[in-house]
PDB file of N, CA and C in Angstrom:
ATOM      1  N   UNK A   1      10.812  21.028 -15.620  1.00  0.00           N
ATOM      2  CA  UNK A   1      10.335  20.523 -16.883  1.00  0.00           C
ATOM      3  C   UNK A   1       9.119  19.636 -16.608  1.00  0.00           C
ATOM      4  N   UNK A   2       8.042  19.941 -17.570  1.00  0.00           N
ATOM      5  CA  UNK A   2       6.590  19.374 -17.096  1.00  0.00           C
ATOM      6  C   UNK A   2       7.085  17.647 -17.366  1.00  0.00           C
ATOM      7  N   UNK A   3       6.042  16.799 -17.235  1.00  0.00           N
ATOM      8  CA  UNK A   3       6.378  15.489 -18.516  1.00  0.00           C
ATOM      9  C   UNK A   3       5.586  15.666 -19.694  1.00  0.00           C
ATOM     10  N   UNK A   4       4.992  16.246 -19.908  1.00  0.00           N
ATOM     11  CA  UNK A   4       4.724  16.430 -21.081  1.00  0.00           C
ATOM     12  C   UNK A   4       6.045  16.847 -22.236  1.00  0.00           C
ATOM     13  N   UNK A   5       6.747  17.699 -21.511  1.00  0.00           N
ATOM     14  CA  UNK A   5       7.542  18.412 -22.448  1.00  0.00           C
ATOM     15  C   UNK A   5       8.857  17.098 -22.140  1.00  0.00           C
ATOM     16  N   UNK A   6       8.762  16.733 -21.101  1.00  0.00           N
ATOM     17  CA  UNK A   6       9.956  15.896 -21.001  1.00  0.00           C
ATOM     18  C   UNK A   6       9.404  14.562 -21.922  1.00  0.00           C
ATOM     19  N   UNK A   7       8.515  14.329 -22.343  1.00  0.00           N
ATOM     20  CA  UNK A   7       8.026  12.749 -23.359  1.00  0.00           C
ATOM     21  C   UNK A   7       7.741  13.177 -24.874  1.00  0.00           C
ATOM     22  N   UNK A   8       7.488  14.815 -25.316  1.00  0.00           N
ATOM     23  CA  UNK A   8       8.133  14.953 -26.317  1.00  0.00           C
ATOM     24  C   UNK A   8       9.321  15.265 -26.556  1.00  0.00           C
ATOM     25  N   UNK A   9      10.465  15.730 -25.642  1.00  0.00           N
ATOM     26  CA  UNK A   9      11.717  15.770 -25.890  1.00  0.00           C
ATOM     27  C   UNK A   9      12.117  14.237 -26.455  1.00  0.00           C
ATOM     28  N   UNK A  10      11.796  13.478 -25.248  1.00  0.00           N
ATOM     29  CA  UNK A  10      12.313  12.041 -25.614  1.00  0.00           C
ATOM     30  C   UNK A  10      11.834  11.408 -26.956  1.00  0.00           C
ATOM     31  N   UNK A  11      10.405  11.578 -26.895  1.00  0.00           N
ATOM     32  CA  UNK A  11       9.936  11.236 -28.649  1.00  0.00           C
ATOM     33  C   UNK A  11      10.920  11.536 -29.674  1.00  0.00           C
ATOM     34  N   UNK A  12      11.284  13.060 -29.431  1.00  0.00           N
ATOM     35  CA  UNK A  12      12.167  13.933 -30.689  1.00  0.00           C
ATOM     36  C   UNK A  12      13.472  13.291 -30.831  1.00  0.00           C
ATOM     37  N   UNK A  13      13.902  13.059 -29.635  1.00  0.00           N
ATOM     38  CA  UNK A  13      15.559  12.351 -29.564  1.00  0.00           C
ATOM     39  C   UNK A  13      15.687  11.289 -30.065  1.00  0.00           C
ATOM     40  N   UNK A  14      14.424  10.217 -29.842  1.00  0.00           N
ATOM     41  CA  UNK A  14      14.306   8.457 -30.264  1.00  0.00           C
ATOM     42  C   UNK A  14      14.199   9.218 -31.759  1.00  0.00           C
ATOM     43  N   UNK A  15      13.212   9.899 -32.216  1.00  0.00           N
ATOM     44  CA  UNK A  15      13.014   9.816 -33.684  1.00  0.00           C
ATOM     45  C   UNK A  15      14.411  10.373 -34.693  1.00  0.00           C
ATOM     46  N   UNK A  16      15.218  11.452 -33.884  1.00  0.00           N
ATOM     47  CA  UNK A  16      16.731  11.478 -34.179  1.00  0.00           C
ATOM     48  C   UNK A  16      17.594  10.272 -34.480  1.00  0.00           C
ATOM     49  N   UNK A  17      16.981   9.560 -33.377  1.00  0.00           N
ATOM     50  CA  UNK A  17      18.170   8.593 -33.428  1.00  0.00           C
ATOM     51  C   UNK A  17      17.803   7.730 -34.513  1.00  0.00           C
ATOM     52  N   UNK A  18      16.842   7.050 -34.606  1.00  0.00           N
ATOM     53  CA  UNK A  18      16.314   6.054 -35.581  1.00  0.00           C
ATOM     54  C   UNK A  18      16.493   6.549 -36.634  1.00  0.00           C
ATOM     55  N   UNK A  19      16.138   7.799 -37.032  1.00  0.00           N
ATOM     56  CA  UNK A  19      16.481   9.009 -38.450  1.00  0.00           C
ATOM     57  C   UNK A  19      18.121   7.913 -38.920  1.00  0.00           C
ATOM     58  N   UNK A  20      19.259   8.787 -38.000  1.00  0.00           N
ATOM     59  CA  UNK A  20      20.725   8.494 -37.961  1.00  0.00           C
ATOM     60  C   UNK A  20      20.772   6.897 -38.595  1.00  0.00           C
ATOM     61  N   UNK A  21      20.032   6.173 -37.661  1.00  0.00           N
ATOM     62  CA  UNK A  21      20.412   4.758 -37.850  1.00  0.00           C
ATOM     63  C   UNK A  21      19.869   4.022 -39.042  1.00  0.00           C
ATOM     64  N   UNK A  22      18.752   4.768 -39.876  1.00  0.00           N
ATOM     65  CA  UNK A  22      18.140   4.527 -40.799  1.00  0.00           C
ATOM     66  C   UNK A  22      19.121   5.192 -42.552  1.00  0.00           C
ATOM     67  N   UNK A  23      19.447   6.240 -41.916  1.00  0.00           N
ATOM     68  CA  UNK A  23      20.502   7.231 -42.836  1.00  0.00           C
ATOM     69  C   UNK A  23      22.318   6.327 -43.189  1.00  0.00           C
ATOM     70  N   UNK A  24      22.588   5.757 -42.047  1.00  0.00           N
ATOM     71  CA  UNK A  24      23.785   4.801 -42.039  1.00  0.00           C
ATOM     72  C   UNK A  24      24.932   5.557 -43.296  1.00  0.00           C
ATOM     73  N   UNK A  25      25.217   6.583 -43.079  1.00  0.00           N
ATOM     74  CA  UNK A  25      26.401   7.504 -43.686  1.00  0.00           C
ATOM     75  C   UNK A  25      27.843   6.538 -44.022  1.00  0.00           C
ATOM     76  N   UNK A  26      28.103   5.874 -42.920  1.00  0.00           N
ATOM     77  CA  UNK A  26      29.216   5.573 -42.745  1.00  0.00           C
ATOM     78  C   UNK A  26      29.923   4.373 -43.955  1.00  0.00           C
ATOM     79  N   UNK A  27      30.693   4.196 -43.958  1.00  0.00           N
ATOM     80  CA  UNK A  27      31.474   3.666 -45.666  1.00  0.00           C
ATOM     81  C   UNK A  27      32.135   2.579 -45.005  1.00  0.00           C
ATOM     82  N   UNK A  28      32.369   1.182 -45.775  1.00  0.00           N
ATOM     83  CA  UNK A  28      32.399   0.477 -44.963  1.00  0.00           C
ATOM     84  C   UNK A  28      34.280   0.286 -44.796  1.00  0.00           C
ATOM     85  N   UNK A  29      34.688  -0.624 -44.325  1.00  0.00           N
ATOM     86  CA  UNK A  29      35.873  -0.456 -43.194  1.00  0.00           C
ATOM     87  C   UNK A  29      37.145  -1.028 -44.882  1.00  0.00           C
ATOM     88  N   UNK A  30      38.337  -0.616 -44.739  1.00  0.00           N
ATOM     89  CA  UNK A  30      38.788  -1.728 -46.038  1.00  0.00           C
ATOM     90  C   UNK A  30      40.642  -1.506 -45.131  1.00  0.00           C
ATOM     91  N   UNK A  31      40.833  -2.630 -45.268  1.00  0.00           N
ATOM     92  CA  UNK A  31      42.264  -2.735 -45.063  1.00  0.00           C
ATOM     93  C   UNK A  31      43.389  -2.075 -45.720  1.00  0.00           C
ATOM     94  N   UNK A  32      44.367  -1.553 -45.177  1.00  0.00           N
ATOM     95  CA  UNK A  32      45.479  -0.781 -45.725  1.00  0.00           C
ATOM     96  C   UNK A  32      46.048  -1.568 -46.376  1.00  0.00           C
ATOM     97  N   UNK A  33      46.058  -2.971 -47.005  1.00  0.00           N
ATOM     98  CA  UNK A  33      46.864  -2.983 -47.426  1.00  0.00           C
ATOM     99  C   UNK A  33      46.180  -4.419 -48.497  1.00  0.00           C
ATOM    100  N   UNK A  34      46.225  -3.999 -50.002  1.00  0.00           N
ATOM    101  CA  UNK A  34      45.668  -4.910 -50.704  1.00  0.00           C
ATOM    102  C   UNK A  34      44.046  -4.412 -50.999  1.00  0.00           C
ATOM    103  N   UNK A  35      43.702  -3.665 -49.987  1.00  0.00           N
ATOM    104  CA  UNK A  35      42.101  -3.274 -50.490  1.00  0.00           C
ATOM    105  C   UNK A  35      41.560  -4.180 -49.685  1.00  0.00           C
ATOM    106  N   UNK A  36      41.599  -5.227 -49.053  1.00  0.00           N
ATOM    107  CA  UNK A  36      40.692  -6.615 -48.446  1.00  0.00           C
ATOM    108  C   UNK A  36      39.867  -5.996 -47.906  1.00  0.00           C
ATOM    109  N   UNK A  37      38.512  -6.436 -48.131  1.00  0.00           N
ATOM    110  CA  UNK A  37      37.461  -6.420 -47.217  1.00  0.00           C
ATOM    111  C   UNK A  37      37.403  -7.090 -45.859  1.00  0.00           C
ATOM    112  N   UNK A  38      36.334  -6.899 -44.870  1.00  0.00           N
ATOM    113  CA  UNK A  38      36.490  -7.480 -43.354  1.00  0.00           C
ATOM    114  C   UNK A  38      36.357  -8.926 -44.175  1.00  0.00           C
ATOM    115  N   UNK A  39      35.713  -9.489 -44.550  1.00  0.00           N
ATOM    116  CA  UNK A  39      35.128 -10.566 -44.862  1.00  0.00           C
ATOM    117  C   UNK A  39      36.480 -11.580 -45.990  1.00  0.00           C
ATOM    118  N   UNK A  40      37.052 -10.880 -46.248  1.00  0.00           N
ATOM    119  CA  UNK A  40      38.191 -11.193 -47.317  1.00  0.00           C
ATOM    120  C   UNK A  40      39.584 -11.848 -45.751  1.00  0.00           C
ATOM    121  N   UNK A  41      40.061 -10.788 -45.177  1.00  0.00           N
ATOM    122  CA  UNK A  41      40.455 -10.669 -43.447  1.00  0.00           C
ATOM    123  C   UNK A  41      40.006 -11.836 -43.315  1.00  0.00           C
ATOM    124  N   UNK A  42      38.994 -11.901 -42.438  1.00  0.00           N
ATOM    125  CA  UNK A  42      38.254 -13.428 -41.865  1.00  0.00           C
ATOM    126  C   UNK A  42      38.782 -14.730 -42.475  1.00  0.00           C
ATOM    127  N   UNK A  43      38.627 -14.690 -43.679  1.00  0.00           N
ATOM    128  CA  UNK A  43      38.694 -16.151 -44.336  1.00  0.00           C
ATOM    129  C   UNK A  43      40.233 -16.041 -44.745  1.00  0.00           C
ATOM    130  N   UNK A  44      40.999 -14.903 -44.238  1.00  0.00           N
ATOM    131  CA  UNK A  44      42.254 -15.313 -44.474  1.00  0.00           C
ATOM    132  C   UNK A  44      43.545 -16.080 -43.634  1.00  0.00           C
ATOM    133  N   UNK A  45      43.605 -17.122 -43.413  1.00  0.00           N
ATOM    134  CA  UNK A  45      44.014 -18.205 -42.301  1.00  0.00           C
ATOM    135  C   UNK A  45      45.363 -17.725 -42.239  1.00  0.00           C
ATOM    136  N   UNK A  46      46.140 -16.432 -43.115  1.00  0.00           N
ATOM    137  CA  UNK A  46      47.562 -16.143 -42.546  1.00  0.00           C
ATOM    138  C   UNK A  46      47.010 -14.539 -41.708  1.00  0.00           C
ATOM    139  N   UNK A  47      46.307 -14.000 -41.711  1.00  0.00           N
ATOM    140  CA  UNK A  47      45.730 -13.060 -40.890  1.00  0.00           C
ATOM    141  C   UNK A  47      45.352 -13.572 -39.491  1.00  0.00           C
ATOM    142  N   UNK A  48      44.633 -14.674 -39.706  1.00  0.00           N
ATOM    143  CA  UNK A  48      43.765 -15.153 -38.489  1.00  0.00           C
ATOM    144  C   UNK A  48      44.968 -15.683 -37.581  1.00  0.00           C
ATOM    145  N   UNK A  49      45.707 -16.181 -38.280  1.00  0.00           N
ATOM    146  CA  UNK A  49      46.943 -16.856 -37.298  1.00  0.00           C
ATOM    147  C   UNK A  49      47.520 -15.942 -36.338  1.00  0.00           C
ATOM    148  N   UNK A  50      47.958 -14.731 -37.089  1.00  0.00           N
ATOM    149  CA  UNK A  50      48.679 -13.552 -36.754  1.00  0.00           C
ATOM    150  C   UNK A  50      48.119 -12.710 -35.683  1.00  0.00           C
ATOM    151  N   UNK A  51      46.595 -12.535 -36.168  1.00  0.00           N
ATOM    152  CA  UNK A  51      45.761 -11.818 -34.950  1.00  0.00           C
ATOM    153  C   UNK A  51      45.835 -12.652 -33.550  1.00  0.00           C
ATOM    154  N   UNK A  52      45.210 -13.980 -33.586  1.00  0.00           N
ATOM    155  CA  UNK A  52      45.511 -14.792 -32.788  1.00  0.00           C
ATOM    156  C   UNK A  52      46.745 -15.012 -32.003  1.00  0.00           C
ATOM    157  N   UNK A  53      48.200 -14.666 -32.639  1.00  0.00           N
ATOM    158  CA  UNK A  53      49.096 -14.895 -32.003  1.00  0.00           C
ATOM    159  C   UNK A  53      49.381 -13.238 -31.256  1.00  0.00           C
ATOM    160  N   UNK A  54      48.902 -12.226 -31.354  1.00  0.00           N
ATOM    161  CA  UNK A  54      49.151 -10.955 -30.532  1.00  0.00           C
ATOM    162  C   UNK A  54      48.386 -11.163 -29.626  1.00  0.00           C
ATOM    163  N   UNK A  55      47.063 -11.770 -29.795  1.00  0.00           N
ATOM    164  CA  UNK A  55      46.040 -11.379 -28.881  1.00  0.00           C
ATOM    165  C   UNK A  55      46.457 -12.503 -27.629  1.00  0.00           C
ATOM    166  N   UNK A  56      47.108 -12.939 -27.820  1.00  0.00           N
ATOM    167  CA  UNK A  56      47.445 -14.144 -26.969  1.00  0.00           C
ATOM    168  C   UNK A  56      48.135 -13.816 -25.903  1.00  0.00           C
ATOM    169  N   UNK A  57      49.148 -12.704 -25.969  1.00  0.00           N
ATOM    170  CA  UNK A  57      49.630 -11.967 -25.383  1.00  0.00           C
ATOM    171  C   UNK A  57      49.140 -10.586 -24.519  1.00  0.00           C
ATOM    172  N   UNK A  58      47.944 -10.441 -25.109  1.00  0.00           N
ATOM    173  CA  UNK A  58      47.097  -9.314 -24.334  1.00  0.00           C
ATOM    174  C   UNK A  58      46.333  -9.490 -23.203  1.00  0.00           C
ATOM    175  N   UNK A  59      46.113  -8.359 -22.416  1.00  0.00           N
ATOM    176  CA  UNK A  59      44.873  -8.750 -21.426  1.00  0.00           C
ATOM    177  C   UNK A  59      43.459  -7.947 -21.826  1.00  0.00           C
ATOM    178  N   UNK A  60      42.797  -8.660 -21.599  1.00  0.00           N
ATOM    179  CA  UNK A  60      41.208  -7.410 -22.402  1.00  0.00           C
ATOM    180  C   UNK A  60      40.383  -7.652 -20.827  1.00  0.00           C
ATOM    181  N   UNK A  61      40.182  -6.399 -20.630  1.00  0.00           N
ATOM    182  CA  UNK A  61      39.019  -5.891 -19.647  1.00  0.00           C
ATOM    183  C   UNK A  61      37.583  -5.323 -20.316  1.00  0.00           C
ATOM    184  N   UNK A  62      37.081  -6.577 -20.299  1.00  0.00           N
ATOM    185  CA  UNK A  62      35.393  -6.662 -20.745  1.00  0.00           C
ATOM    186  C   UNK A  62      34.532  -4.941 -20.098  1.00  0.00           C
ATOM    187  N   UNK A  63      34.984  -4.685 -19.505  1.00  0.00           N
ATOM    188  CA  UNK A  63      33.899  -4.259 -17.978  1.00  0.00           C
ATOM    189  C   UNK A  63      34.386  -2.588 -18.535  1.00  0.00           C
ATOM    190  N   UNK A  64      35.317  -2.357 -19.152  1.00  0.00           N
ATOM    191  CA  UNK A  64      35.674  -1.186 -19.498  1.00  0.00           C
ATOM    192  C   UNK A  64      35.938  -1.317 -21.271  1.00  0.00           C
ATOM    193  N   UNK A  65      35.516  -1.817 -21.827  1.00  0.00           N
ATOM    194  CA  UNK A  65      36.543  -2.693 -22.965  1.00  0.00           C
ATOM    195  C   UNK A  65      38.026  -1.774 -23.857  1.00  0.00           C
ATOM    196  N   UNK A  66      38.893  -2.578 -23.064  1.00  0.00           N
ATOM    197  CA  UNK A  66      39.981  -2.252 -23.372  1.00  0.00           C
ATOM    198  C   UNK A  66      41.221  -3.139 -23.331  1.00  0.00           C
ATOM    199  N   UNK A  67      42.455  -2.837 -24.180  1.00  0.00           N
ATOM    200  CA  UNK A  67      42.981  -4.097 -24.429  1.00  0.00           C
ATOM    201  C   UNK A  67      44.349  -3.557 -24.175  1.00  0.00           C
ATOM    202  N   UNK A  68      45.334  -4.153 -23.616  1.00  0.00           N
ATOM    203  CA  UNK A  68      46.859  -3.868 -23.031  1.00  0.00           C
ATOM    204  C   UNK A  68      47.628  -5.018 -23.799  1.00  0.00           C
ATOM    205  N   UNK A  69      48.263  -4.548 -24.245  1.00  0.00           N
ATOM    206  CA  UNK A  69      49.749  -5.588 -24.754  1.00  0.00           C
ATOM    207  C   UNK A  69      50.699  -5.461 -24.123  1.00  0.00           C
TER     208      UNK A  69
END
């Protein structure tokens, strides 16, 4: 593959991607239960407690990100 053809491939792929990221399809996230938004979640101090008390118990590996209970 010349570079020519290899720096418009890459042009075509960046302009794909930015296309995608500009297009943003995706719908946003809502909790099973009540409808709550992320932001509704957050400011809810009997959620936050709860998350907090599982995660307390977990180990999270940054380097792979993944989480074990």
């Amino acid at each position: 593959m010349s570079r020519k053809t290899a720096l418009v491939l890459m042009c075509l792929l960046t302009a794909l991607n930015v296309g995608f990221v500009m297009l943003n399809t995706s719908i946003p996230s809502r909790a099973a239960l009540g409808g709550m938004t992320y932001d509704d979640l957050v400011n809810d101090p009997d959620f936050v407690r709860a998350v907090k008390a599982v995660a307390a118990t977990c180990a999270v590996n940054v380097d792979v990100a993944t989480l074990k209970c």
